[in-house]
Every structure is written in structure tokens, then in C-alpha cells.
C-alpha atoms as a PDB file:
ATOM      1  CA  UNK A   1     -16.412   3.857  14.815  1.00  0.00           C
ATOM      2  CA  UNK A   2     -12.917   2.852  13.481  1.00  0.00           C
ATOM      3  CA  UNK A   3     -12.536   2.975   9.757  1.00  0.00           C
ATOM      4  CA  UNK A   4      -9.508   1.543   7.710  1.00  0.00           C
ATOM      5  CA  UNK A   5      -8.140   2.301   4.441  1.00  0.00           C
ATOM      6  CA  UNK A   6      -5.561   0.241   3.225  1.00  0.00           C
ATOM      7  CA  UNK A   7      -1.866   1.166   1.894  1.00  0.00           C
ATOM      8  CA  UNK A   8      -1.474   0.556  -2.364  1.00  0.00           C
ATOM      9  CA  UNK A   9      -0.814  -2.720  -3.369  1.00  0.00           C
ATOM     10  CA  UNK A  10       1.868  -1.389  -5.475  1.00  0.00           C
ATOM     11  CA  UNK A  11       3.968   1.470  -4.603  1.00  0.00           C
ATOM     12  CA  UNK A  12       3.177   4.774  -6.085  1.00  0.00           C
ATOM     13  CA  UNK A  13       4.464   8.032  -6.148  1.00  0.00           C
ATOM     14  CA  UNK A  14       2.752  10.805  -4.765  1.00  0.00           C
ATOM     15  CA  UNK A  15       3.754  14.652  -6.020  1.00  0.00           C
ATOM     16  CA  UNK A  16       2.991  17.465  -4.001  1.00  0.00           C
ATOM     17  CA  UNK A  17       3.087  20.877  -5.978  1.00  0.00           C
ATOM     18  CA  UNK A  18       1.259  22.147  -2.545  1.00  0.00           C
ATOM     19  CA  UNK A  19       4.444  21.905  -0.816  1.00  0.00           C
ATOM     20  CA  UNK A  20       7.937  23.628  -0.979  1.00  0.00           C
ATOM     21  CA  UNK A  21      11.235  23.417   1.011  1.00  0.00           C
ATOM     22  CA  UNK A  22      13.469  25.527   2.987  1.00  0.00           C
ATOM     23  CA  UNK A  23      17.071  24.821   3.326  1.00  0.00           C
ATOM     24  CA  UNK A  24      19.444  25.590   5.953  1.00  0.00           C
ATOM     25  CA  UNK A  25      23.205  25.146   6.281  1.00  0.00           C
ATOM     26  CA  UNK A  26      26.085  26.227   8.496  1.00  0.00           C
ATOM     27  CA  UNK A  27      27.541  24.440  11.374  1.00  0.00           C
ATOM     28  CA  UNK A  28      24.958  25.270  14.426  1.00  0.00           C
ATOM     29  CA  UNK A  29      22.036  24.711  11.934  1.00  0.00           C
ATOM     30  CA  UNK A  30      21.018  21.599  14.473  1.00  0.00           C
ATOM     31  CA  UNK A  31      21.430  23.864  17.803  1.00  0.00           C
ATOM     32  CA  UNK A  32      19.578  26.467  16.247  1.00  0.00           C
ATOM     33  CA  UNK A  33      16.604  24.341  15.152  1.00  0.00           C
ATOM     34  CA  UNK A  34      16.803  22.578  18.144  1.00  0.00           C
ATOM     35  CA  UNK A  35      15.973  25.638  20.479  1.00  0.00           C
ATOM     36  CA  UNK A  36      13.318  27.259  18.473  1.00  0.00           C
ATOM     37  CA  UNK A  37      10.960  24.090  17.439  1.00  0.00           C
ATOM     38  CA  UNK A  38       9.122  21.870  19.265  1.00  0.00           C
ATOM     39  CA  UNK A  39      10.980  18.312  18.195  1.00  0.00           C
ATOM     40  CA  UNK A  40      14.669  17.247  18.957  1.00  0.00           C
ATOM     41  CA  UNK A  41      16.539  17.766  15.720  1.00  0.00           C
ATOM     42  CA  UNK A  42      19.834  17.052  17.110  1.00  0.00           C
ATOM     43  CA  UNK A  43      18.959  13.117  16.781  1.00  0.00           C
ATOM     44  CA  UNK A  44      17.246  13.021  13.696  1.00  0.00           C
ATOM     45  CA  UNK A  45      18.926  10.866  11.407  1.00  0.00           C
ATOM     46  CA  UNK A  46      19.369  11.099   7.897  1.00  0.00           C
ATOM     47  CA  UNK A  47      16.828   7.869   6.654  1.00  0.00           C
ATOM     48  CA  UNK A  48      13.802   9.790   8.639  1.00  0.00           C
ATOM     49  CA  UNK A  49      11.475  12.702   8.196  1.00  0.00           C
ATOM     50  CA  UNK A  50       9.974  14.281  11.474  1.00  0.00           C
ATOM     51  CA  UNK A  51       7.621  16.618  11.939  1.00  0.00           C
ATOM     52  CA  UNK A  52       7.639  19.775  14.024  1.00  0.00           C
ATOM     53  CA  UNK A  53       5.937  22.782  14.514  1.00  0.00           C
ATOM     54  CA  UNK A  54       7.483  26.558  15.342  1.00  0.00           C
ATOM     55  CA  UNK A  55       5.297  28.321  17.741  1.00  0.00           C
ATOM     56  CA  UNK A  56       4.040  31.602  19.263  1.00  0.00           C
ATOM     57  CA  UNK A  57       5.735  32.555  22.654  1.00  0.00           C
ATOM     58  CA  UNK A  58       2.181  31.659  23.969  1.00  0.00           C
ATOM     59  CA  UNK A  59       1.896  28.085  22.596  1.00  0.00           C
ATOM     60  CA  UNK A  60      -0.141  28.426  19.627  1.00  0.00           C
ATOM     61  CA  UNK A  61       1.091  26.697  16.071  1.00  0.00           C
ATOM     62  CA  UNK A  62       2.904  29.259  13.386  1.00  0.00           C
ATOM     63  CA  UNK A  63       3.774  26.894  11.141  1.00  0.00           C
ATOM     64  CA  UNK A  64       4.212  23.320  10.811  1.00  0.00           C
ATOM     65  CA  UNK A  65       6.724  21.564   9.253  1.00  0.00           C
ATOM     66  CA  UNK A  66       8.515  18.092   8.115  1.00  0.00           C
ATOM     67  CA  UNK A  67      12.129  17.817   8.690  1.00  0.00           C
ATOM     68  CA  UNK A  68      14.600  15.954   6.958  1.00  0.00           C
ATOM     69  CA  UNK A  69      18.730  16.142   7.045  1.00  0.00           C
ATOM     70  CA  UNK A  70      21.391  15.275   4.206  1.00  0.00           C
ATOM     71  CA  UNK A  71      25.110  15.782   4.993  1.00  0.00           C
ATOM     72  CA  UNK A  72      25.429  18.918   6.215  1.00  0.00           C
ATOM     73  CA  UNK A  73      21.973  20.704   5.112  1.00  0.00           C
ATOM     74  CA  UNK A  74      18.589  20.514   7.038  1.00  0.00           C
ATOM     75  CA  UNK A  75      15.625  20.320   4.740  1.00  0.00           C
ATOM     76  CA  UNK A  76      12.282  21.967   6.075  1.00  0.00           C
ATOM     77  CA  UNK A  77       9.152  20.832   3.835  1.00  0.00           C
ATOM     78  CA  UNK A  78       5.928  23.187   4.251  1.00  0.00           C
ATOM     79  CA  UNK A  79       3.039  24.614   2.678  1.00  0.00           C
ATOM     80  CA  UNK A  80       4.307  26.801  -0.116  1.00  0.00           C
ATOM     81  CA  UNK A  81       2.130  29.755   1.064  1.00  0.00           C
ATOM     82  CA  UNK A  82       3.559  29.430   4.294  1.00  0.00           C
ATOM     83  CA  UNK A  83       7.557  29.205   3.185  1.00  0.00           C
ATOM     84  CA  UNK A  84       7.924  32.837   2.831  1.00  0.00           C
ATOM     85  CA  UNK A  85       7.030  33.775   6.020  1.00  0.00           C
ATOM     86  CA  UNK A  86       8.714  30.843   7.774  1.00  0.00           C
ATOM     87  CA  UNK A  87      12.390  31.895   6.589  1.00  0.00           C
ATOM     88  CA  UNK A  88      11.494  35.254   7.290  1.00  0.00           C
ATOM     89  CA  UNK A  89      10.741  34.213  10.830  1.00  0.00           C
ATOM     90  CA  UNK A  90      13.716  32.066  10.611  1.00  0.00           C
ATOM     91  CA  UNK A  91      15.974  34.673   9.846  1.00  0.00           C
ATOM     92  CA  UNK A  92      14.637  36.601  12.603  1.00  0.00           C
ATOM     93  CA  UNK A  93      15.475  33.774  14.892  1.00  0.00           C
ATOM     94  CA  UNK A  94      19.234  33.524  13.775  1.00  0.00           C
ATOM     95  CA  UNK A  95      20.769  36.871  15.254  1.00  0.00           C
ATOM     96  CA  UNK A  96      24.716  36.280  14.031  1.00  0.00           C
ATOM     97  CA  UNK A  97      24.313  32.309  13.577  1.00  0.00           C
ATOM     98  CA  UNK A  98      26.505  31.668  10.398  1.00  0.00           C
ATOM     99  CA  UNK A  99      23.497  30.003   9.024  1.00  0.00           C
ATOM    100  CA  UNK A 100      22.500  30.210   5.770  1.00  0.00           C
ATOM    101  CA  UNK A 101      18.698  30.192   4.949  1.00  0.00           C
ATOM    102  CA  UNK A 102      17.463  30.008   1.523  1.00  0.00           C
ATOM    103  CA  UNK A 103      14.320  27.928  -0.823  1.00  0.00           C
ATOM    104  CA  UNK A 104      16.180  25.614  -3.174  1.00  0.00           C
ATOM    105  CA  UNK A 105      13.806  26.494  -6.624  1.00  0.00           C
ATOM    106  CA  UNK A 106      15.146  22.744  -8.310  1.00  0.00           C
ATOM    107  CA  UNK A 107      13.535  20.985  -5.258  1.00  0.00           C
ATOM    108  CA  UNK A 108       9.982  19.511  -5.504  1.00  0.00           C
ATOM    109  CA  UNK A 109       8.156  17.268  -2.490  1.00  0.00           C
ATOM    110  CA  UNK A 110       6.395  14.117  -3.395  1.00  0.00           C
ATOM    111  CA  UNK A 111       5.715  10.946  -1.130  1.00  0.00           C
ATOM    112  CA  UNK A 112       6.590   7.014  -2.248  1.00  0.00           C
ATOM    113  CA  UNK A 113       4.316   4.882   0.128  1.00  0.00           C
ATOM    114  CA  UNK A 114       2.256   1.691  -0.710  1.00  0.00           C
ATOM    115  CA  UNK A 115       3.176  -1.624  -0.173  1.00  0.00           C
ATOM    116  CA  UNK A 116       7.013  -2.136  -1.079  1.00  0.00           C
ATOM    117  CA  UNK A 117       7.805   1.235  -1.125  1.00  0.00           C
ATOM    118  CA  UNK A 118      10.311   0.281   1.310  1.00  0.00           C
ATOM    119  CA  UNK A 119      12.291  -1.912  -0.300  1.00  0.00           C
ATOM    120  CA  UNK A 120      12.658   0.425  -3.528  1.00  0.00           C
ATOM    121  CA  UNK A 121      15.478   2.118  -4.480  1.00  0.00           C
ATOM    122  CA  UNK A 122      15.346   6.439  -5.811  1.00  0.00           C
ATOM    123  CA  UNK A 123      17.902   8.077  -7.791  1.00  0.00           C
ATOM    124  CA  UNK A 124      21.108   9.172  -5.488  1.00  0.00           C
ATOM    125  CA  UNK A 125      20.199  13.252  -6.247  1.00  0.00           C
ATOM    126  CA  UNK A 126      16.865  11.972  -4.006  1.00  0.00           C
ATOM    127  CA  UNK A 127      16.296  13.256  -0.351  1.00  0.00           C
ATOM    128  CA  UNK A 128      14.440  10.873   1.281  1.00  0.00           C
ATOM    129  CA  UNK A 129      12.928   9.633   4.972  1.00  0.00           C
ATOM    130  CA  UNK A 130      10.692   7.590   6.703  1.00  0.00           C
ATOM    131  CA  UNK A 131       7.504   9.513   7.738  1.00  0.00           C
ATOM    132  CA  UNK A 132       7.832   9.102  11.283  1.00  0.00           C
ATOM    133  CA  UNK A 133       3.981  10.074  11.820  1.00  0.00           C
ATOM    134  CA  UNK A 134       2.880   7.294  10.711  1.00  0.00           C
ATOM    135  CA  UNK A 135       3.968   3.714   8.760  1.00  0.00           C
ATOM    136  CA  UNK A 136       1.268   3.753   6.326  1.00  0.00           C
ATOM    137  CA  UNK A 137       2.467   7.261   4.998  1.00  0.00           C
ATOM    138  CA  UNK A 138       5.397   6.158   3.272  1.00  0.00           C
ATOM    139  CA  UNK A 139       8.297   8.426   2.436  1.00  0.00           C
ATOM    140  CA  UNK A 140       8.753  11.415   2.073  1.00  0.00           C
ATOM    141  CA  UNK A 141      10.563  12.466  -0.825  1.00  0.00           C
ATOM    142  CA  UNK A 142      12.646  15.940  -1.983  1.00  0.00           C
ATOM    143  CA  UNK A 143      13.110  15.185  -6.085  1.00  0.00           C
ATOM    144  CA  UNK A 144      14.379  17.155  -8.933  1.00  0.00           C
ATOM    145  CA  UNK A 145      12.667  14.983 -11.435  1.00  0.00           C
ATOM    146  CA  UNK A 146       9.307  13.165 -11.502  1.00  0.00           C
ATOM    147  CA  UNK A 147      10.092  10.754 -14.381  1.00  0.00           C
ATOM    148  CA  UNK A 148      12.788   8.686 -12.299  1.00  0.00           C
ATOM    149  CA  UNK A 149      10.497   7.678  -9.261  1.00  0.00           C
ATOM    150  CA  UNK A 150       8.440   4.999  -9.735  1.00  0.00           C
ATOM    151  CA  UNK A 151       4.283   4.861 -11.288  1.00  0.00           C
ATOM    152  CA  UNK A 152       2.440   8.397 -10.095  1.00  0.00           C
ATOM    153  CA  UNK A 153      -0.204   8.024  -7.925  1.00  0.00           C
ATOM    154  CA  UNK A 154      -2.945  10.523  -6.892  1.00  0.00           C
ATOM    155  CA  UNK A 155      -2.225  13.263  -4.113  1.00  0.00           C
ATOM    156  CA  UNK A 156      -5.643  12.974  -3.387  1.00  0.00           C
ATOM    157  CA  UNK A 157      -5.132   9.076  -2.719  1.00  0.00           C
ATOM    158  CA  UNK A 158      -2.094  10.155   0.219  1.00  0.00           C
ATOM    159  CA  UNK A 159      -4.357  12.592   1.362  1.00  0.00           C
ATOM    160  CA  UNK A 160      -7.434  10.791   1.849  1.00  0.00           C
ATOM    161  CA  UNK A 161      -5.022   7.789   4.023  1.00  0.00           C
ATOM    162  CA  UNK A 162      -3.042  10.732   6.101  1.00  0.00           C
ATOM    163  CA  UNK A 163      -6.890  12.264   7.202  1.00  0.00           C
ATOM    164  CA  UNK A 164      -8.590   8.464   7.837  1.00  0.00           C
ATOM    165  CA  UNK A 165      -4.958   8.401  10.199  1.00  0.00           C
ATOM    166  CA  UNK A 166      -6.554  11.374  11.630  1.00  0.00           C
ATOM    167  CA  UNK A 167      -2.755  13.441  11.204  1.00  0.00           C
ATOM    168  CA  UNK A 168      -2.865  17.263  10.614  1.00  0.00           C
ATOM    169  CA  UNK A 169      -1.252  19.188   8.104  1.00  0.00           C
ATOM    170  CA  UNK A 170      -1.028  22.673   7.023  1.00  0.00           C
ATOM    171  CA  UNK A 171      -3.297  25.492   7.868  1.00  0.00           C
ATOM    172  CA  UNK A 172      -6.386  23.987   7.181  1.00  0.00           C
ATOM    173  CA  UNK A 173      -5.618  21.788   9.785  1.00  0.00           C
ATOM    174  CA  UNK A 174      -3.564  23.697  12.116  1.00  0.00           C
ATOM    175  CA  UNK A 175      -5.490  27.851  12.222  1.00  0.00           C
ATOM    176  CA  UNK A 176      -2.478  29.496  12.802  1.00  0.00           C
ATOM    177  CA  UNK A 177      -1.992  31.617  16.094  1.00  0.00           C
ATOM    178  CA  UNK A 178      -5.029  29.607  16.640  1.00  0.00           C
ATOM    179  CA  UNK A 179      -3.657  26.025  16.843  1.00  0.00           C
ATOM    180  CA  UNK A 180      -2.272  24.135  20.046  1.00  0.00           C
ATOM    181  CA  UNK A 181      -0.031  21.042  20.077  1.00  0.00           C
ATOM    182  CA  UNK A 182      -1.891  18.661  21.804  1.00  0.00           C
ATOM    183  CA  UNK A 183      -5.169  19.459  20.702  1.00  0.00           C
ATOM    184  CA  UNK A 184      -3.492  18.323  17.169  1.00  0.00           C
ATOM    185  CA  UNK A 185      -2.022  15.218  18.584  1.00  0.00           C
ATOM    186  CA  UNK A 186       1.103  16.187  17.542  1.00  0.00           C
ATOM    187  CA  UNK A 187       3.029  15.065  20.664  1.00  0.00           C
ATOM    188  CA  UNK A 188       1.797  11.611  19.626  1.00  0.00           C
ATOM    189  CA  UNK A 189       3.359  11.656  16.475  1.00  0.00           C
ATOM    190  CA  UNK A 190       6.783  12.229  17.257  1.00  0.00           C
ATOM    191  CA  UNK A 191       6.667  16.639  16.599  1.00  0.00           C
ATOM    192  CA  UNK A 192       6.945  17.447  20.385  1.00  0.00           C
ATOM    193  CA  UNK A 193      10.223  16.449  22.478  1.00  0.00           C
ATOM    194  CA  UNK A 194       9.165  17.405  26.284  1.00  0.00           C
ATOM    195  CA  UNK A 195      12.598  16.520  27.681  1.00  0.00           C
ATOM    196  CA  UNK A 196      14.954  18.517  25.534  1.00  0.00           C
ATOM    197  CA  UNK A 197      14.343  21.900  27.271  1.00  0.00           C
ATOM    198  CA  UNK A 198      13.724  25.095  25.833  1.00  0.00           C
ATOM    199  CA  UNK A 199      12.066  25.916  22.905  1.00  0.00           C
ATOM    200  CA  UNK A 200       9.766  29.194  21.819  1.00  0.00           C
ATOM    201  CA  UNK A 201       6.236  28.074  23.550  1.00  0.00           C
ATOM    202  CA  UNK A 202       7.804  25.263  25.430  1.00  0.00           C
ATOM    203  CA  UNK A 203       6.119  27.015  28.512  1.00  0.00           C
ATOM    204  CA  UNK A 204       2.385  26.192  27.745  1.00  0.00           C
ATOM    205  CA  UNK A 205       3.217  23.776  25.267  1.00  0.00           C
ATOM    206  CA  UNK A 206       4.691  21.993  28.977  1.00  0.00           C
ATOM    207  CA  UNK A 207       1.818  22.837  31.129  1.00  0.00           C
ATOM    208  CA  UNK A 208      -0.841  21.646  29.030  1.00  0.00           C
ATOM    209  CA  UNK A 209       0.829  18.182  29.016  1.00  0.00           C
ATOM    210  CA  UNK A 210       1.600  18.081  32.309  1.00  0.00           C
ATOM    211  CA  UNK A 211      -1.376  19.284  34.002  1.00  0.00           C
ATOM    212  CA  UNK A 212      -4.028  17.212  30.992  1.00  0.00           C
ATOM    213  CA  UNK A 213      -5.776  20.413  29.935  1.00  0.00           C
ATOM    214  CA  UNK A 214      -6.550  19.407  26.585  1.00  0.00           C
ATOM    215  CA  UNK A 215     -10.408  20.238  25.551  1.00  0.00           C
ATOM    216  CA  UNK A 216     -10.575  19.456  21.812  1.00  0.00           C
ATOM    217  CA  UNK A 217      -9.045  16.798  19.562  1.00  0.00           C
ATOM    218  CA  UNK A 218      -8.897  16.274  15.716  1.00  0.00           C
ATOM    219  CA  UNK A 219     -10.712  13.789  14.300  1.00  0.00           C
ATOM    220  CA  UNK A 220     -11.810  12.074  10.863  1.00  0.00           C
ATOM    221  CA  UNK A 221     -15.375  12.458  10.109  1.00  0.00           C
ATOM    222  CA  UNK A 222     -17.028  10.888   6.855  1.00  0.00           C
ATOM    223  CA  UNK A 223     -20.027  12.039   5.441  1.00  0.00           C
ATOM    224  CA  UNK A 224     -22.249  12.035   2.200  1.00  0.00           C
ATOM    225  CA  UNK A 225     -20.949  15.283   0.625  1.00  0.00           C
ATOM    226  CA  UNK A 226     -17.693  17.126   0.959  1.00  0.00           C
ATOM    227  CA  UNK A 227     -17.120  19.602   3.710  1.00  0.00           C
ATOM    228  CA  UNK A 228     -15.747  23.319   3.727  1.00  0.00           C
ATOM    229  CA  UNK A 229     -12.993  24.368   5.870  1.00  0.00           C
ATOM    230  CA  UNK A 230     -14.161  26.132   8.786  1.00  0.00           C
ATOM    231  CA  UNK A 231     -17.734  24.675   8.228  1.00  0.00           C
ATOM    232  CA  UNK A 232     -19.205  24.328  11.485  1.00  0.00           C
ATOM    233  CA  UNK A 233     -20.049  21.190  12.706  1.00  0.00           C
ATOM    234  CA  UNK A 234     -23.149  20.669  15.849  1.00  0.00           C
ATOM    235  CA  UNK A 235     -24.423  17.870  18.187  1.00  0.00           C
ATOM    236  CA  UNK A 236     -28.144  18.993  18.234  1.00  0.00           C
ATOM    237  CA  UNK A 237     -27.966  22.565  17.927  1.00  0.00           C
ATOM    238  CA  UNK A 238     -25.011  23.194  20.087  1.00  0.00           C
ATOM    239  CA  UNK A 239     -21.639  24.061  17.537  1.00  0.00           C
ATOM    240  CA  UNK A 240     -19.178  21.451  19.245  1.00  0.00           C
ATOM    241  CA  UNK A 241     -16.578  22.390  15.972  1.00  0.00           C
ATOM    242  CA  UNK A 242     -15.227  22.777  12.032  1.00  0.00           C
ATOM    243  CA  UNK A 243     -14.205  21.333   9.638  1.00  0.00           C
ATOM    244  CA  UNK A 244     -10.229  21.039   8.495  1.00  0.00           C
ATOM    245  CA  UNK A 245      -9.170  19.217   5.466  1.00  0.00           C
ATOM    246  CA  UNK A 246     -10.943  16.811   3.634  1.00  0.00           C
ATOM    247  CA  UNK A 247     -10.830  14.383   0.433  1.00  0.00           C
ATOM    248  CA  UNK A 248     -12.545  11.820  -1.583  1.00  0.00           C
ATOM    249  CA  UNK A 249     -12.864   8.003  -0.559  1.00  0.00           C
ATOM    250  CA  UNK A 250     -12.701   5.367  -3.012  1.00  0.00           C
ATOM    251  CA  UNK A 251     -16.230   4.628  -2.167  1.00  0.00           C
ATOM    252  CA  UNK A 252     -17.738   8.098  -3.389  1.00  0.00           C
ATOM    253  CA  UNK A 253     -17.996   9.282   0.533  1.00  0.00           C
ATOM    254  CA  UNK A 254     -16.056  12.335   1.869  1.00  0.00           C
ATOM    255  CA  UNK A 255     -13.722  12.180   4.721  1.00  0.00           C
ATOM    256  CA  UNK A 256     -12.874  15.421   6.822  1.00  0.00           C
ATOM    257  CA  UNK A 257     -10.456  15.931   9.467  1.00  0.00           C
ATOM    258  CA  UNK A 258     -12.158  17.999  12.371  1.00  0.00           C
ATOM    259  CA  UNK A 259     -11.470  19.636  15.392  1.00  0.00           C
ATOM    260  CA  UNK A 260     -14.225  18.758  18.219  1.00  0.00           C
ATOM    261  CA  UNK A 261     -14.935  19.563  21.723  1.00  0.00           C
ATOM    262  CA  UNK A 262     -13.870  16.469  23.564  1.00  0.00           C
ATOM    263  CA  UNK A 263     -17.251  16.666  25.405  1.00  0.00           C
ATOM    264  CA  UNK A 264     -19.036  16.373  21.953  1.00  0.00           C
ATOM    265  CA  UNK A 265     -16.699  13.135  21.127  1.00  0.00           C
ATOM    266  CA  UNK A 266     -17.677  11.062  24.450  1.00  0.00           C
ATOM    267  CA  UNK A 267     -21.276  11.835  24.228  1.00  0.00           C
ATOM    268  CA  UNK A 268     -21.207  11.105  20.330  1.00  0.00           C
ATOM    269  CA  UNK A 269     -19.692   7.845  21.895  1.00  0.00           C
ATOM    270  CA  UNK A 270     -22.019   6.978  24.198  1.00  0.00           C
ATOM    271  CA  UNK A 271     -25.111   7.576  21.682  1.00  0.00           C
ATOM    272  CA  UNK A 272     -26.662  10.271  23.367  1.00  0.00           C
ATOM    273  CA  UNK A 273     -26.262  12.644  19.870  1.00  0.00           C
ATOM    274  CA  UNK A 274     -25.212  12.680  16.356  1.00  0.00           C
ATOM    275  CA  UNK A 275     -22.720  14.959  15.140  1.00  0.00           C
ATOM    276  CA  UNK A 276     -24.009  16.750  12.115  1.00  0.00           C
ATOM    277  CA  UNK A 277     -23.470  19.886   9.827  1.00  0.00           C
ATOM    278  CA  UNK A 278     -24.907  23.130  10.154  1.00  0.00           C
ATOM    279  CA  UNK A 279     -27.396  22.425   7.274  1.00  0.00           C
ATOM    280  CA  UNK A 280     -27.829  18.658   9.155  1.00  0.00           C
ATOM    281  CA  UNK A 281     -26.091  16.651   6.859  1.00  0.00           C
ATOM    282  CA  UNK A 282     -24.935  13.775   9.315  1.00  0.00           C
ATOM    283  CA  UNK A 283     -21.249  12.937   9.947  1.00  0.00           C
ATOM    284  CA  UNK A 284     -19.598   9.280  11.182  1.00  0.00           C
ATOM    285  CA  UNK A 285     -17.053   9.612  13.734  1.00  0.00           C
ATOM    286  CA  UNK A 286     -14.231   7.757  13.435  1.00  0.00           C
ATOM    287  CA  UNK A 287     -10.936   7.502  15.742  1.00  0.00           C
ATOM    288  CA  UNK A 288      -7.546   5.568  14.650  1.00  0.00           C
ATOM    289  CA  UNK A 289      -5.733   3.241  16.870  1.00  0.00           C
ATOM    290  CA  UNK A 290      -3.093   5.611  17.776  1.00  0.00           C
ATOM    291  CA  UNK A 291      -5.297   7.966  19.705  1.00  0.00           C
ATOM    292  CA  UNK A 292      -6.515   5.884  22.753  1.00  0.00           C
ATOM    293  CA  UNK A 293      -6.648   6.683  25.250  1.00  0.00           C
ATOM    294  CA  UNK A 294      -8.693  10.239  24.230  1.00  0.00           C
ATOM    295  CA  UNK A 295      -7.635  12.722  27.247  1.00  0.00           C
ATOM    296  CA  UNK A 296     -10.157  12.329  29.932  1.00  0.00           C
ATOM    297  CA  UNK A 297     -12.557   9.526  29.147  1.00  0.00           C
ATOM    298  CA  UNK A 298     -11.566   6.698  27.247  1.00  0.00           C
ATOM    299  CA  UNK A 299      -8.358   5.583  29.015  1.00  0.00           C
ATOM    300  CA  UNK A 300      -9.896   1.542  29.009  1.00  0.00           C
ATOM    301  CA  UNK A 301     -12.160   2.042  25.970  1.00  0.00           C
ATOM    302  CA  UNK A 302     -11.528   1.523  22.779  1.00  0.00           C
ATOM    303  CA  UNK A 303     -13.559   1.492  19.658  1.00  0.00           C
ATOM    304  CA  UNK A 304     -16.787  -0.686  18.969  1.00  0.00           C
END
């Protein structure tokens, strides 16, 4: 049940219209990230691009977010839908902070991944970082223009890798007032810092960690046909979850990142059911390296 899709050969260039970024400068910018979302800014180097997540006061994901630093500005890349309401919320959040909060129109989001990427240079007006999610996803990249980075891959192509990783992003993904942190795996992928202190939903966000009360997990599913978002998804005629993003393999199948009810996962594990659609198309569960040990059951097993 472990599935692998390989990195380019050659590095390509991903744009991402979907996306759109959020700038904030002033001299407590870091301080005043810092206490609001759920990773440690005040570390975060300029070569890297973390993710984090602002939440409600009662744990559940707002928004999510990647962010990235140059001189004396922090960059926050999100869902263009979503960037609106974040610097509202941000503003909100500032009081009398000298901060200034604004969406830099000239900026556009793209990611330079495949193999080499690395080692390639990008025009000095380029903002990039290392994805710290995951090594396979590259760099992420704020551009002015597309013809100076290197050959343009699909979107579809990044997507497709970042769901077989089994990494959420945007609201698809992450419902929000809906979503929790570790039901997402984010505190696996660097967006959670539990020893910095205080942060809005740090309470729960704490406690659920702590105390291992984590009941559902996202996971990549494949299957013969595409999936909606929100489609339900059953183990016999018991709904066990839905559907988040999905794209197109090379192969012609369809791969779907889903949230399931632990439960569902081990016995899908064990063979006792098949996880399936609502209209019974059937679905292949798959589960990256990076998630063992699954809360609860599979602390000494790992995939067949």
C-alpha cells in the first residue's frame, strides 16, 4: 500500500496562478507572526519556506499558509481566495504594531523542483526557499517574470507528487473552522512548533498532542475515475470520510487526498474491508514513509 512517484528528471518550473502573497514589514513583523501562528518564525531563515497555519481560538485551521523571509519583509503565500480575508484577520491581529500589511500585485508563486533544481541558479529579483514539507517538492518560488526561470512544467504534475506525499493544502484539504492540526499531519511537516509558547489555538492544538487524541488522518487514495471534493468515501456501507484534492497520474489513474477515520485505515489494513465511493467505485490506500507510525496502531508496522 505505498505508492511512489518520482521527482522530474530535469528541473521544471511549476506556476501557480492559484496562489497569491501577502507581505508584511516593520520591525516586530517576526514577534507578531510568531505569537499568532502555529510555527516558529523567529528562526526561519531566509533559503527556506515553512508552512504554518493561523487558527480559531478553539484549534480549528483558518487558513494555511507558506512562509518565506527576504531582508526585512515576511512573505505569506496562500490561496488567492483566501488572501483577502487573511490580511483582514491580520490586521485585526496587529492592534498598534508598526506593521505594514499589504498584497504585492507584481508578485506571482510558482515552484522549481525536479532533479537539479537545487543546484540552479534564479534571477536576483527571485524570492526563493526550500519547501521544508517535503524534499521532493522543490522550491518554492515568489517571481515577477515567468520567462527567466527555467522549462515550465505542469501544475498538475507538482500537484499530483505533493498529494502521493499525502501533504495538505488549501481548503480543499484543510475545511476551514473545520480542520485540526494533527489530523492534517501538519506537526509532522515542520507547521507546528509545540515549544515556543503561545499562539491563537495553542491550547487544543497542545492537548491533542499531548494526550494522542487524534481520530482521523489524511491520506492518498487512487482510484479509476477522479473524485469530487467532499465526495464521501465508505468501508461497506458505513461513511468512514471525503474526499480533498485530487489530480491526474501519469498512468491515466486519479489520486485523491482524503480524510479517514483512523478506525477505517487499520481495518482497510488488516483486509477486513475495502474502502470505496458512495456509488462503489473502489479506492487503493496508500500511506508515505513519513507517516509511521499512524496514531494508535501501527507504531511497529509499516507498509506491505
Amino acid at each position: 500500500m505505498k505508492m511512489s512517484i518520482s521527482p522530474p528528471e530535469q528541473p521544471h518550473f511549476s506556476a501557480r496562478p492559484d496562489l497569491t502573497v501577502i507581505s508584511l514589514t516593520g520591525d516586530e513583523v517576526r514577534d507578531f507572526l510568531n505569537d499568532i501562528v502555529t510555527a516558529q518564525i523567529k528562526t526561519l531563515n531566509q533559503d527556506t519556506a515553512r508552512p504554518a497555519c493561523l487558527l480559531t481560538p478553539q484549534g480549528r485551521i483558518l487558513f494555511d499558509m507558506m512562509v518565506m523571509i527576504s531582508q526585512q519583509t515576511v512573505y505569506l503565500v496562500t490561496q488567492a481566495e483566501q488572501a483577502g480575508p487573511l490580511a483582514k484577520r491580520l490586521m485585526m491581529y496587529r492592534l498598534r504594531r508598526k506593521i505594514d500589511i499589504s498584497q504585492p500585485a507584481d508578485l506571482q508563486v510558482g515552484h522549481l523542483w525536479g532533479n537539479g533544481q537545487a543546484s540552479l541558479s534564479i534571477p536576483e529579483d527571485c524570492i526563493s526557499g526550500t519547501d521544508e514539507r517535503h524534499a521532493d517538492l522543490g522550491r518554492m518560488v515568489l517571481f515577477k517574470n515567468p520567462d527567466d526561470l527555467p522549462a515550465q512544467g505542469k501544475a498538475d504534475d507538482w500537484q499530483a507528487m505533493r498529494i502521493s506525499l499525502g501533504i495538505p493544502e488549501g481548503t480543499d484539504d484543510l475545511t476551514p473552522n473545520r480542520a485540526l492540526m494533527l489530523e492534517a499531519g501538519l506537526h509532522l511537516l515542520g507547521a507546528v512548533d509545540f515549544d515556543k509558547g503561545c499562539y491563537v489555538g495553542q491550547e487544543v492544538t497542545a492537548r491533542t498532542h499531548y494526550r494522542g487524541l487524534v481520530k482521523r488522518r489524511l491520506l492518498p487514495v487512487t482510484s479509476s475515475a477522479p473524485l469530487s471534493t467532499g465526495q464521501a468515501i465508505r468501508r461497506g456501507e458505513v461513511s468512514v470520510g471525503q474526499a480533498g484534492s485530487g489530480a491526474r497520474l501519469s498512468d491515466g489513474q486519479s489520486i485523491t487526498l482524503a480524510s479517514l477515520r483512523l478506525d477505517a485505515v487499520q481495518a482497510t489494513l488488516a483486509g477486513e474491508a475495502d474502502l470505496i465511493t458512495e456509488d462503489g467505485q473502489p479506492l487503493s490506500l496508500h500511506i508515505p514513509d513519513w507517516m509511521h507510525p499512524l496514531p494508535g496502531f501501527d507504531e511497529t508496522e509499516q507498509d506491505s
